[in-house]
PDB file of N, CA and C in Angstrom:
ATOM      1  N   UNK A   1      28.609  21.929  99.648  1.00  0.00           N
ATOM      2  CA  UNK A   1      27.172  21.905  99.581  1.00  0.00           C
ATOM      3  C   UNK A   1      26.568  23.279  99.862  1.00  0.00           C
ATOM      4  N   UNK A   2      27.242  23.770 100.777  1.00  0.00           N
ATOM      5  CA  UNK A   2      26.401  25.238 100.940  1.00  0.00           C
ATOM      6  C   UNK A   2      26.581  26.343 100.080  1.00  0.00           C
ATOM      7  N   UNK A   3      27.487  26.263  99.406  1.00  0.00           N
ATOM      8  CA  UNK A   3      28.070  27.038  98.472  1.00  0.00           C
ATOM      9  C   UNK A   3      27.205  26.794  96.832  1.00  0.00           C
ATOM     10  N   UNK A   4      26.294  25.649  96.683  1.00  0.00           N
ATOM     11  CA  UNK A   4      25.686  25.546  96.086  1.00  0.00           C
ATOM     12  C   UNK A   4      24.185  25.956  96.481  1.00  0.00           C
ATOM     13  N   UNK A   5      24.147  26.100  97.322  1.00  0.00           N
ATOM     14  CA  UNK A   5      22.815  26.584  98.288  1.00  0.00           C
ATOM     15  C   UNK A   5      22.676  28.178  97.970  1.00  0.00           C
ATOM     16  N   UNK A   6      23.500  28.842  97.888  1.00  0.00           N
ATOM     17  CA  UNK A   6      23.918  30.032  98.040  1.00  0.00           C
ATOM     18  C   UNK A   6      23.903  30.326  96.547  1.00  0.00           C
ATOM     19  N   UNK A   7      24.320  29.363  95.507  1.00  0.00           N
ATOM     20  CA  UNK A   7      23.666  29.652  93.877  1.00  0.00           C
ATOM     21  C   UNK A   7      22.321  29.882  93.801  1.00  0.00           C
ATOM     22  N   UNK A   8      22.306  28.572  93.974  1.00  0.00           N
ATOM     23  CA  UNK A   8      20.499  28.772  93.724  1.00  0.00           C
ATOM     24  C   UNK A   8      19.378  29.332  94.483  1.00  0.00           C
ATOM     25  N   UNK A   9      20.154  30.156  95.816  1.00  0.00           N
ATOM     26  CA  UNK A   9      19.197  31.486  96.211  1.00  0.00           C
ATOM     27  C   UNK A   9      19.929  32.526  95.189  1.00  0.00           C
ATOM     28  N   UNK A  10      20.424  32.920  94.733  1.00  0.00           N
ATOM     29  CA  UNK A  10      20.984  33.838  93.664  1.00  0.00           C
ATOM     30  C   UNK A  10      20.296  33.303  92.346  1.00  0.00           C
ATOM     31  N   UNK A  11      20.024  32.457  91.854  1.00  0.00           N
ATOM     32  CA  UNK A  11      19.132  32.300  90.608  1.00  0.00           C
ATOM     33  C   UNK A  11      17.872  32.548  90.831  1.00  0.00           C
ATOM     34  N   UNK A  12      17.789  32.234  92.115  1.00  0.00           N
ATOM     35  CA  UNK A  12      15.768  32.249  92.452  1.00  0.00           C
ATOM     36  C   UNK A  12      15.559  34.248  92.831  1.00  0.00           C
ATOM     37  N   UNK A  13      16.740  34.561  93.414  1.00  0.00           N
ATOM     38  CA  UNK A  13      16.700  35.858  93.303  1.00  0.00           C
ATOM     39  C   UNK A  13      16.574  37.137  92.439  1.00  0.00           C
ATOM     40  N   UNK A  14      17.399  36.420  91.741  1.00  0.00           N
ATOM     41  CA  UNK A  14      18.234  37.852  90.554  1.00  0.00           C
ATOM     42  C   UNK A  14      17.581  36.602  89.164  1.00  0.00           C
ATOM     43  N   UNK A  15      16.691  35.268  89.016  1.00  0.00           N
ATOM     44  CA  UNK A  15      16.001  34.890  87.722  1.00  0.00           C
ATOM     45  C   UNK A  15      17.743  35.037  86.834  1.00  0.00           C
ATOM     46  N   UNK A  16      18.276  34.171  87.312  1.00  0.00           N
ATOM     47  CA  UNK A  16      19.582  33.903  86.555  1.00  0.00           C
ATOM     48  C   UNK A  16      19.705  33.117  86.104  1.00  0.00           C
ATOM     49  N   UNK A  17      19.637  32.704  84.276  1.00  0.00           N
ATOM     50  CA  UNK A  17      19.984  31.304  84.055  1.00  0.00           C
ATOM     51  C   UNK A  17      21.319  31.085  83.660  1.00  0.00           C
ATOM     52  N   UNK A  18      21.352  29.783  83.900  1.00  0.00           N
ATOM     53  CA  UNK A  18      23.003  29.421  83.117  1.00  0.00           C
ATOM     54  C   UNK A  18      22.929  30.084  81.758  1.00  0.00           C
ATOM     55  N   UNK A  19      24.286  29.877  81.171  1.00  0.00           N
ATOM     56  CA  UNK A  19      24.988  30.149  79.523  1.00  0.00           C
ATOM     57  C   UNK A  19      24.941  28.886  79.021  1.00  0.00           C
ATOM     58  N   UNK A  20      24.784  28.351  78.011  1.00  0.00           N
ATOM     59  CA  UNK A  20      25.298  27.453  77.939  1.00  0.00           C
ATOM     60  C   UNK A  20      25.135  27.640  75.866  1.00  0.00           C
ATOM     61  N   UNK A  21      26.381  27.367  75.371  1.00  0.00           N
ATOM     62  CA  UNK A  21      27.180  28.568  73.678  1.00  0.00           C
ATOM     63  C   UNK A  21      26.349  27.343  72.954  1.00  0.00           C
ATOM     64  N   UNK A  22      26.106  26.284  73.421  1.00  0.00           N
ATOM     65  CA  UNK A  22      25.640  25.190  72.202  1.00  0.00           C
ATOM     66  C   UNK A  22      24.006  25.842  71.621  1.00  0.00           C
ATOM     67  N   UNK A  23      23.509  26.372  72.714  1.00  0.00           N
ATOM     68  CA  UNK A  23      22.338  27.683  72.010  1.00  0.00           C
ATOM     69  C   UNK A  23      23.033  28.006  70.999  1.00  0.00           C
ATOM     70  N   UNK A  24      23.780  29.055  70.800  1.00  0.00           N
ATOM     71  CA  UNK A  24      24.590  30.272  70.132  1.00  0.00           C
ATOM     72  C   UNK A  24      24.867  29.513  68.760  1.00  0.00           C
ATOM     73  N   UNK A  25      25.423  28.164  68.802  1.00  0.00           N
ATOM     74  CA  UNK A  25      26.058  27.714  67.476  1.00  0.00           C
ATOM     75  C   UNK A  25      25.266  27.253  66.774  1.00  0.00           C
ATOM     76  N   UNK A  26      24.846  27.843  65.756  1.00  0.00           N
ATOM     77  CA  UNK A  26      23.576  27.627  64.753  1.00  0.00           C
ATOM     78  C   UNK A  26      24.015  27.797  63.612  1.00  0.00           C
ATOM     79  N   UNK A  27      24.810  28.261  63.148  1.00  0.00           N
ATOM     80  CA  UNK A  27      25.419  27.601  61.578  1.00  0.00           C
ATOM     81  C   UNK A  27      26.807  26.955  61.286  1.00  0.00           C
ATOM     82  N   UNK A  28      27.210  26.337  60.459  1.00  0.00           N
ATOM     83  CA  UNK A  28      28.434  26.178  59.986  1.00  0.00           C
ATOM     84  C   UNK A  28      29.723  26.623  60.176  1.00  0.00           C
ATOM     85  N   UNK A  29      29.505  28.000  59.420  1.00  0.00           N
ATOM     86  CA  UNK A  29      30.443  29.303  59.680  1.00  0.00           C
ATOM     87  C   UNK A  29      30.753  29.347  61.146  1.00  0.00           C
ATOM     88  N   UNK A  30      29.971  29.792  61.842  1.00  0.00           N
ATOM     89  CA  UNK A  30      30.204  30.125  63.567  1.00  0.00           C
ATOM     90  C   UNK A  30      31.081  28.972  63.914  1.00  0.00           C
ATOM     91  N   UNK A  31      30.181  27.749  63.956  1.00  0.00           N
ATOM     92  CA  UNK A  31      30.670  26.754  64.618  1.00  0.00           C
ATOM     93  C   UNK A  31      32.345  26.603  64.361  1.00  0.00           C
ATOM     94  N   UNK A  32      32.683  26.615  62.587  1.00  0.00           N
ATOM     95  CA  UNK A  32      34.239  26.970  62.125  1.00  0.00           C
ATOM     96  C   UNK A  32      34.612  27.484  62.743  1.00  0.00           C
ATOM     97  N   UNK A  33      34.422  28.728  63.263  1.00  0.00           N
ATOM     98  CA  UNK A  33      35.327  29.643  63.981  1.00  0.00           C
ATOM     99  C   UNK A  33      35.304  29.515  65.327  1.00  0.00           C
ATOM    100  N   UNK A  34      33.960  29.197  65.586  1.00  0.00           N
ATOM    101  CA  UNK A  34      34.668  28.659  67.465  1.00  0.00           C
ATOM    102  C   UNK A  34      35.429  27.478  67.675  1.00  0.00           C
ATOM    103  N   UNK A  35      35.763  26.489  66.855  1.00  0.00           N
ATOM    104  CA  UNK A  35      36.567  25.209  66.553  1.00  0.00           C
ATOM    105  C   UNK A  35      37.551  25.824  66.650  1.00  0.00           C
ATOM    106  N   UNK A  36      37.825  26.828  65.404  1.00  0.00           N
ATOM    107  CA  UNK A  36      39.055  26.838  64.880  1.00  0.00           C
ATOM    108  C   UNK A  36      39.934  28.254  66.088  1.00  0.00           C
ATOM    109  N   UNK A  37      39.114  28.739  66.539  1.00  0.00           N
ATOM    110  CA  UNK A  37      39.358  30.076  67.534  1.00  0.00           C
ATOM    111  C   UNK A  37      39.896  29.100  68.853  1.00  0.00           C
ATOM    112  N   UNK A  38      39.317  27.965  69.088  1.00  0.00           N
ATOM    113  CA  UNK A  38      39.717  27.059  70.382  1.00  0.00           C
ATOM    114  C   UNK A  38      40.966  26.408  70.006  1.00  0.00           C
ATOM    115  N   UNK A  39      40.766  25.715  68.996  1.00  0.00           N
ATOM    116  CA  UNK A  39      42.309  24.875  68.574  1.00  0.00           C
ATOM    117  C   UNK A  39      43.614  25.697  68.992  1.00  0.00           C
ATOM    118  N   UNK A  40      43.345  26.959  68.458  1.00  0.00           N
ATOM    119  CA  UNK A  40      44.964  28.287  68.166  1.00  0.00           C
ATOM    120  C   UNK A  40      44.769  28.461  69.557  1.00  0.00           C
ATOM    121  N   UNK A  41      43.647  29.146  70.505  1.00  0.00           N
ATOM    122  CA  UNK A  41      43.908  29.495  71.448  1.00  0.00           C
ATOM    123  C   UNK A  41      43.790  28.812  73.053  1.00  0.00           C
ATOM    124  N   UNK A  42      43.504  27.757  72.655  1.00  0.00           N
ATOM    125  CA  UNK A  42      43.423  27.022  73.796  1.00  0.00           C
ATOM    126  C   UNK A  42      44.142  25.917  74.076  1.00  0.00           C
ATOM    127  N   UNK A  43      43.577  24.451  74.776  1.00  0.00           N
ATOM    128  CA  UNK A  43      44.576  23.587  75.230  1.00  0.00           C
ATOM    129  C   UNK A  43      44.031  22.133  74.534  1.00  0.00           C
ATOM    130  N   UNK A  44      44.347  21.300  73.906  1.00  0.00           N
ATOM    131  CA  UNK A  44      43.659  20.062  73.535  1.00  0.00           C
ATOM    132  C   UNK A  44      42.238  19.707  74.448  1.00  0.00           C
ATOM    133  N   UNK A  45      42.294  19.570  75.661  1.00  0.00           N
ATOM    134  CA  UNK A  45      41.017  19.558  76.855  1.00  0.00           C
ATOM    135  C   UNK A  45      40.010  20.666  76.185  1.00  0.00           C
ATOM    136  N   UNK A  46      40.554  21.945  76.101  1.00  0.00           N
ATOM    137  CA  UNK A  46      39.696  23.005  75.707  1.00  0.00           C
ATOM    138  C   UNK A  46      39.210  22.756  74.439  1.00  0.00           C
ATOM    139  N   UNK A  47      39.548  22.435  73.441  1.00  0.00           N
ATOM    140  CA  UNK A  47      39.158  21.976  71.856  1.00  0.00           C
ATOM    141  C   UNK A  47      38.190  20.586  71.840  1.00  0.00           C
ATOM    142  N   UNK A  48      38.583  19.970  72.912  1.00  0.00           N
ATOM    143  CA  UNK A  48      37.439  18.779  73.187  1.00  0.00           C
ATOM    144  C   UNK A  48      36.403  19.313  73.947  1.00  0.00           C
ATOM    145  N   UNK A  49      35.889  19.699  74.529  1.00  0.00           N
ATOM    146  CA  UNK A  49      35.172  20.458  75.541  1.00  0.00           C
ATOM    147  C   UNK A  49      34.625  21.140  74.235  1.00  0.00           C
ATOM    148  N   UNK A  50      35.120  21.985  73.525  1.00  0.00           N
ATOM    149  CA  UNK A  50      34.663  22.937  72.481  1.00  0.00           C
ATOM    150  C   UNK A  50      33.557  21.928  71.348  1.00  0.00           C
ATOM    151  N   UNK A  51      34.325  20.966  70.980  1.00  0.00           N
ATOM    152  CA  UNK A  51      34.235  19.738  70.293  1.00  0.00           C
ATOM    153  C   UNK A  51      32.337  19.197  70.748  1.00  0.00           C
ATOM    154  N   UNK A  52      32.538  19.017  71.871  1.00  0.00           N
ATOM    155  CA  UNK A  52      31.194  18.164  73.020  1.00  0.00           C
ATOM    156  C   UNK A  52      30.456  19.675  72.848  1.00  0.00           C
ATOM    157  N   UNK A  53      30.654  20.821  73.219  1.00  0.00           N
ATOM    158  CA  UNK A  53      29.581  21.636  72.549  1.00  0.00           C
ATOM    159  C   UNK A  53      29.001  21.882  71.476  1.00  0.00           C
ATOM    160  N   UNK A  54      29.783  21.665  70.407  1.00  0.00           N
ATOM    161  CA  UNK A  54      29.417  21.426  69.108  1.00  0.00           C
ATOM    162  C   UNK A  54      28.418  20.368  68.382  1.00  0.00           C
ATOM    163  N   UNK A  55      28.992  19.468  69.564  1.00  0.00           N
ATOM    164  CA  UNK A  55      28.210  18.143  68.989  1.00  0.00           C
ATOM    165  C   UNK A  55      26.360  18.230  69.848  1.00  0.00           C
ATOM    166  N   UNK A  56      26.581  18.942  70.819  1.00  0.00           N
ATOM    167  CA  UNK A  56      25.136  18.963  71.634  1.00  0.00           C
ATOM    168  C   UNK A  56      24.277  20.203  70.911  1.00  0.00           C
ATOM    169  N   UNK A  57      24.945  21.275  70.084  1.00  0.00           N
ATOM    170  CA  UNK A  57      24.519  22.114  69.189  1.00  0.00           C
ATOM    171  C   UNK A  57      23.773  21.459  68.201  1.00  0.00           C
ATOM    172  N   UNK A  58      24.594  20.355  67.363  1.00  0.00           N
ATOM    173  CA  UNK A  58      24.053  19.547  66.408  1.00  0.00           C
ATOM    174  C   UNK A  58      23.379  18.816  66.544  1.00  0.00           C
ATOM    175  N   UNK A  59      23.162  18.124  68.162  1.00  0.00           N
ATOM    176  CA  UNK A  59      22.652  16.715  68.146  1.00  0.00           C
ATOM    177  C   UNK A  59      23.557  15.626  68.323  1.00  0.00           C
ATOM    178  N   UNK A  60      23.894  14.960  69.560  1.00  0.00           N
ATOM    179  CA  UNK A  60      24.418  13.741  70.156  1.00  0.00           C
ATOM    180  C   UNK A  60      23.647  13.089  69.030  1.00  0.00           C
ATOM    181  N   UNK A  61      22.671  12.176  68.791  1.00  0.00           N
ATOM    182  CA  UNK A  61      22.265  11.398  68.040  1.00  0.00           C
ATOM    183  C   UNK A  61      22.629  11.566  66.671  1.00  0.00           C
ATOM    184  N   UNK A  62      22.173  12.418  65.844  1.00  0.00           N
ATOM    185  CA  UNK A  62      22.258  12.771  64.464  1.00  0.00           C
ATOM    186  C   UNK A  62      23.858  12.764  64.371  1.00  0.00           C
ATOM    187  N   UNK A  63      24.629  13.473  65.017  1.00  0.00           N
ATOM    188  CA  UNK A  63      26.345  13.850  64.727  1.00  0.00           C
ATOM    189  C   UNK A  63      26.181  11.733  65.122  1.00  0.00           C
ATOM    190  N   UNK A  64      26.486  11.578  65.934  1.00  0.00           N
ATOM    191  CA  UNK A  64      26.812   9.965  66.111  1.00  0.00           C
ATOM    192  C   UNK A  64      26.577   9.221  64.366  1.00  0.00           C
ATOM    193  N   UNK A  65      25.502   9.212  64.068  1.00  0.00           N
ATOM    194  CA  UNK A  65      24.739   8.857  62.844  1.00  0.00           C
ATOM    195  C   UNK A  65      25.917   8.816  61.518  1.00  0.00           C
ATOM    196  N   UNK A  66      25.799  10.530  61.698  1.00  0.00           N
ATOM    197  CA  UNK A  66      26.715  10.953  60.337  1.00  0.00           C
ATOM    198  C   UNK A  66      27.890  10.868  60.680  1.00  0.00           C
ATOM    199  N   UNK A  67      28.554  10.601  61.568  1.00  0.00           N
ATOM    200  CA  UNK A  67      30.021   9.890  61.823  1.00  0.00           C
ATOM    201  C   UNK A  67      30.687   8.561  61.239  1.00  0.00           C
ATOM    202  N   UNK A  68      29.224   7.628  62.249  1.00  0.00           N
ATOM    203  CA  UNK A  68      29.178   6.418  61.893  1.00  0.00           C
ATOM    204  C   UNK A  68      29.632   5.624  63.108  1.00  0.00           C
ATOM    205  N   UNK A  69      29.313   6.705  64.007  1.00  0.00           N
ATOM    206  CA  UNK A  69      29.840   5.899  65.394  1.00  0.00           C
ATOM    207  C   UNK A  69      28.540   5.428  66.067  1.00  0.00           C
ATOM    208  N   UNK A  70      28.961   4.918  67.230  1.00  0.00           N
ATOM    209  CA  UNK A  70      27.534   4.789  68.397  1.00  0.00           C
ATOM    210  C   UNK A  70      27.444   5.974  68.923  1.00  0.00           C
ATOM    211  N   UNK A  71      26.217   6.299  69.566  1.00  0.00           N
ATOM    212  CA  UNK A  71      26.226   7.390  70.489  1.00  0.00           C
ATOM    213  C   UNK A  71      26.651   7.132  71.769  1.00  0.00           C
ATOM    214  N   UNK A  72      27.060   6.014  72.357  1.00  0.00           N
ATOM    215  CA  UNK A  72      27.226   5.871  73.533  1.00  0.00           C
ATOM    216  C   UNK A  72      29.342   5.793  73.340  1.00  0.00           C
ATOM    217  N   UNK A  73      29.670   5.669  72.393  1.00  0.00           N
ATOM    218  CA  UNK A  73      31.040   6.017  71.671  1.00  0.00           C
ATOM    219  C   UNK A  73      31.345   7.177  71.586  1.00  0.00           C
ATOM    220  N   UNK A  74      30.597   8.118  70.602  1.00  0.00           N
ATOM    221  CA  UNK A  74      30.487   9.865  70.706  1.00  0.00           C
ATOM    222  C   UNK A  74      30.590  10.297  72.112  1.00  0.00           C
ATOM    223  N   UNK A  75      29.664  10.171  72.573  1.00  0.00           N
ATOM    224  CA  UNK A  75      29.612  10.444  74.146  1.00  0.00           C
ATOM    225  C   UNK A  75      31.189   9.963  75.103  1.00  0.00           C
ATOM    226  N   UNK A  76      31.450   8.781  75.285  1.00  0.00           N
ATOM    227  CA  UNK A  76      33.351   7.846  75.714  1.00  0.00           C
ATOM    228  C   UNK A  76      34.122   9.265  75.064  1.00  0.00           C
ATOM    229  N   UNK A  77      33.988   9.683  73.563  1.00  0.00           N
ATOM    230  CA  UNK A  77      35.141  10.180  73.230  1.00  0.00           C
ATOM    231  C   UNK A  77      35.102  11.719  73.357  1.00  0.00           C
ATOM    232  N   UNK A  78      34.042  12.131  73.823  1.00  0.00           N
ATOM    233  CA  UNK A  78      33.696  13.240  73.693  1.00  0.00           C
ATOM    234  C   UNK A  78      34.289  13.932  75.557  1.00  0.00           C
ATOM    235  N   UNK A  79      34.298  12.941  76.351  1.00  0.00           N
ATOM    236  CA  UNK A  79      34.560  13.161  77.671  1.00  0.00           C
ATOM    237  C   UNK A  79      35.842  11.968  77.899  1.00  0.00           C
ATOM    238  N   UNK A  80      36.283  12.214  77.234  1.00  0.00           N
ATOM    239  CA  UNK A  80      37.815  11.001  77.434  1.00  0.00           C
ATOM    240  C   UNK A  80      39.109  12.282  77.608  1.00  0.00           C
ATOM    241  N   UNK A  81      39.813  12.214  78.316  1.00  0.00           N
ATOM    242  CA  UNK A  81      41.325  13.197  78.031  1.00  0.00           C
ATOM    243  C   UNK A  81      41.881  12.689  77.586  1.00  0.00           C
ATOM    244  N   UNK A  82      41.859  11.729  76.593  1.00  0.00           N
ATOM    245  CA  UNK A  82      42.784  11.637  75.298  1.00  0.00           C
ATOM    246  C   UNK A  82      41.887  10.733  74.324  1.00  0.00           C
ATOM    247  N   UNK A  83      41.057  11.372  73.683  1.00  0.00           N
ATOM    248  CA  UNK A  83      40.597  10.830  72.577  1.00  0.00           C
ATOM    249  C   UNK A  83      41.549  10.603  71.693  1.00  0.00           C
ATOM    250  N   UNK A  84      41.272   9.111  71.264  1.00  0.00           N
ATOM    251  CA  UNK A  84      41.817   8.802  69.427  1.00  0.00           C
ATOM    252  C   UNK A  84      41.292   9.380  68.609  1.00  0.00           C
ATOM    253  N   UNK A  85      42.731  10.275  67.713  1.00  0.00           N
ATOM    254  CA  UNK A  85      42.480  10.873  66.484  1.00  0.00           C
ATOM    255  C   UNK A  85      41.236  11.068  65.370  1.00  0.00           C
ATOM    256  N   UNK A  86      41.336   9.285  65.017  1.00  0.00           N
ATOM    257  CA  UNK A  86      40.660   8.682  64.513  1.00  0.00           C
ATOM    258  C   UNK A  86      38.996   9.115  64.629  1.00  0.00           C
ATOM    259  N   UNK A  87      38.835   9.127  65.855  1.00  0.00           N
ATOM    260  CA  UNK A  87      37.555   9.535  66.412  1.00  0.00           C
ATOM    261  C   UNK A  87      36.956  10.856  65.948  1.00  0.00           C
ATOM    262  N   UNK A  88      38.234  11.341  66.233  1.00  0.00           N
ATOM    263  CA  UNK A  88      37.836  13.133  66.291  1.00  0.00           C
ATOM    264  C   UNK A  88      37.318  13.566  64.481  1.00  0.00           C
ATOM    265  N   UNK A  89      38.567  13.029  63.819  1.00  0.00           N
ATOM    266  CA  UNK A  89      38.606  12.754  62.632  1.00  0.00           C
ATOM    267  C   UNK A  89      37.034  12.433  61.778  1.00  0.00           C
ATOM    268  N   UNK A  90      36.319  11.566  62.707  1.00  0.00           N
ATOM    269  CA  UNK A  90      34.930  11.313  62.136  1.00  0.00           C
ATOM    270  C   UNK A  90      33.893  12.159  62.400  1.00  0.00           C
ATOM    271  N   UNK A  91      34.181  12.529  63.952  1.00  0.00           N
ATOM    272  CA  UNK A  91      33.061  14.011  63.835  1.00  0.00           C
ATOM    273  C   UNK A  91      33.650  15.187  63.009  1.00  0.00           C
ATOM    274  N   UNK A  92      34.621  15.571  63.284  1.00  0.00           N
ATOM    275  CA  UNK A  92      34.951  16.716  61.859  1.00  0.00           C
ATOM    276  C   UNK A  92      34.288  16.059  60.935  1.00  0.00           C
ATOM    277  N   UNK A  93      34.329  15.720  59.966  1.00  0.00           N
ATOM    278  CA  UNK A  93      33.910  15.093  58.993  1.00  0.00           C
ATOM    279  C   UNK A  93      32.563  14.915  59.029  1.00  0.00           C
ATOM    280  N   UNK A  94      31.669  14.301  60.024  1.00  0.00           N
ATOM    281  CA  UNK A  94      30.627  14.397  59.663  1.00  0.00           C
ATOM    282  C   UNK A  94      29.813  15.699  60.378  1.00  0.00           C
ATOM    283  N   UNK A  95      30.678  17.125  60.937  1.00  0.00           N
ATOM    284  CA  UNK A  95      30.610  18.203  60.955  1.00  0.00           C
ATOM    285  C   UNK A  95      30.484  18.914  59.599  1.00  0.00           C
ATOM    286  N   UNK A  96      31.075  18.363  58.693  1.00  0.00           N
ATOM    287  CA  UNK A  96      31.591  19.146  57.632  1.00  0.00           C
ATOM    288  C   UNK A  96      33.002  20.101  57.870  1.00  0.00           C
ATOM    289  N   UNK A  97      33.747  19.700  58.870  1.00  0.00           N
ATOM    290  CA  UNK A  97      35.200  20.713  59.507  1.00  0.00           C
ATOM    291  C   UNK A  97      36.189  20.069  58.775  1.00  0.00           C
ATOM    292  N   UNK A  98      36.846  20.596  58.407  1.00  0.00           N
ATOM    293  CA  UNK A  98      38.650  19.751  58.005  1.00  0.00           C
ATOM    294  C   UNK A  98      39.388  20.721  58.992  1.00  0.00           C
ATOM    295  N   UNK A  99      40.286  20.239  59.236  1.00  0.00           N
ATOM    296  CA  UNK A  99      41.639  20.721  59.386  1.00  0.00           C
ATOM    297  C   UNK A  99      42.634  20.948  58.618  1.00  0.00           C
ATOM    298  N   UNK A 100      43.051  22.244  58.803  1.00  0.00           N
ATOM    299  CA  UNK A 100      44.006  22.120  57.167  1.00  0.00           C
ATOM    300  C   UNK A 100      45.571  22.761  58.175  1.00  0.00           C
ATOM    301  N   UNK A 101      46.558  22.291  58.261  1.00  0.00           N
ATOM    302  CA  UNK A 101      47.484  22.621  58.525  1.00  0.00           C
ATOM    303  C   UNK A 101      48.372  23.679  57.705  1.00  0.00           C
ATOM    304  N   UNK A 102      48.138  24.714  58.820  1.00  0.00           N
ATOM    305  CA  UNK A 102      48.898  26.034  57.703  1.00  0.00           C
ATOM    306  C   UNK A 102      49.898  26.984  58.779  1.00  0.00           C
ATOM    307  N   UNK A 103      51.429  27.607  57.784  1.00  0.00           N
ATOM    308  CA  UNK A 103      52.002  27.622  58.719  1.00  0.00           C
ATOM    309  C   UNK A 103      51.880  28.801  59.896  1.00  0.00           C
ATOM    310  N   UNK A 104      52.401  28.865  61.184  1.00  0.00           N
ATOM    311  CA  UNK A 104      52.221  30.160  62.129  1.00  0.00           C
ATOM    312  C   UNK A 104      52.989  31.270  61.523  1.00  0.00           C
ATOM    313  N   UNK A 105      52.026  32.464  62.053  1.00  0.00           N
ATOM    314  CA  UNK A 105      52.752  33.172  61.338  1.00  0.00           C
ATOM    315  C   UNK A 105      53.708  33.847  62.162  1.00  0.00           C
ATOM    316  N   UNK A 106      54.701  34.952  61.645  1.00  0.00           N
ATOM    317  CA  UNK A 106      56.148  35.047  61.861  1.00  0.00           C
ATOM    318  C   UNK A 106      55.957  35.372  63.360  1.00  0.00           C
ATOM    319  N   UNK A 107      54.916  36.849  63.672  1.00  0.00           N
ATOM    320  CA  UNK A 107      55.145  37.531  65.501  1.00  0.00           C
ATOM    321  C   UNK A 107      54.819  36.133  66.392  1.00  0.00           C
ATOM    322  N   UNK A 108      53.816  35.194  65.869  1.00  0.00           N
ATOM    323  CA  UNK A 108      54.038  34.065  66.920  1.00  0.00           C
ATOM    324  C   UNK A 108      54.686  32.937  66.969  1.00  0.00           C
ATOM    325  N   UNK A 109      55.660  32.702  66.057  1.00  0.00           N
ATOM    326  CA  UNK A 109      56.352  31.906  65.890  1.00  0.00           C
ATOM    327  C   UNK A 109      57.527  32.512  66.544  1.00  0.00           C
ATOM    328  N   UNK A 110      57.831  34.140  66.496  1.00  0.00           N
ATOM    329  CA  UNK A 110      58.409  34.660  67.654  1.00  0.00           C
ATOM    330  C   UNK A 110      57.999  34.662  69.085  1.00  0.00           C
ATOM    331  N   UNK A 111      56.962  34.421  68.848  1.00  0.00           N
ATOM    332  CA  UNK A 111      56.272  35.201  70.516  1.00  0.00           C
ATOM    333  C   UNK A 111      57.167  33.617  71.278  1.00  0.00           C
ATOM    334  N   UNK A 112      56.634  32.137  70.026  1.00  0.00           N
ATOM    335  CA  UNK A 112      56.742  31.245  71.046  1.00  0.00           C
ATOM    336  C   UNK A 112      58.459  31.224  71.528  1.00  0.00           C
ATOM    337  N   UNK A 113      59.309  30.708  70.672  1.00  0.00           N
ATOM    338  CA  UNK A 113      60.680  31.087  70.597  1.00  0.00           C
ATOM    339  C   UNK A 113      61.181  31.928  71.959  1.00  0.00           C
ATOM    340  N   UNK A 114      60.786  33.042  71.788  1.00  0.00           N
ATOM    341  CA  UNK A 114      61.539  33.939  73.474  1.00  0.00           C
ATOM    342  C   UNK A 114      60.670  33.598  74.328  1.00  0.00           C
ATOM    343  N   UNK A 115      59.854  32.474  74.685  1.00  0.00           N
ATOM    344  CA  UNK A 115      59.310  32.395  76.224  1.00  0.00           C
ATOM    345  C   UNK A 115      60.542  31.302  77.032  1.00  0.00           C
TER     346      UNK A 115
END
């Protein structure tokens, strides 16, 4: 608790607001590449997390809509550590994202190999 006390005299001080990237993602393109930049470099948790920013960029309601899910479903799968495929599958899609499986290339297909 005090350690949160101690934030928010530092915001009221220094007029600090949070970050928060679902600002930042405003077209298509971007959004592709922070998807696709999280998938390669991060951890499934991190690509969902990435995923739930994307979708609050677009709109919880509207993304739910063009899925074809509930929003109170979007939301379950969006904060679940192991979403069904299936799921994910429908917000890509009604993202406009595919996934296209293509192969690694050779230095990291080495890199992984010698760890």
């Amino acid at each position: 608790m005090k350690e949160m006390k101690i934030n928010e005299d530092i915001k009221e001080k220094y007029s600090v607001t949070t970050f928060d990237s679902a600002e930042y993602l405003d077209n298509d393109e971007l959004i592709a590449l922070y998807l696709s930049e999280t998938l390669k470099e991060g951890t499934d948790q991190d690509f969902i997390e990435a995923l739930n920013t994307v979708a609050r960029a677009k709109g919880m309601n509207e993304l739910a809509k063009k899925a074809g899910i509930g929003r109170e479903s979007l939301y379950q799968t969006l904060n679940s550590q192991k979403p069904r495929f299936e799921s994910i599958r429908k917000i890509l899609d009604a993202l406009n994202i595919e996934l296209i499986p293509t192969v690694k290339s050779l230095e990291k297909s080495v890199r992984y190999t010698n760890k």
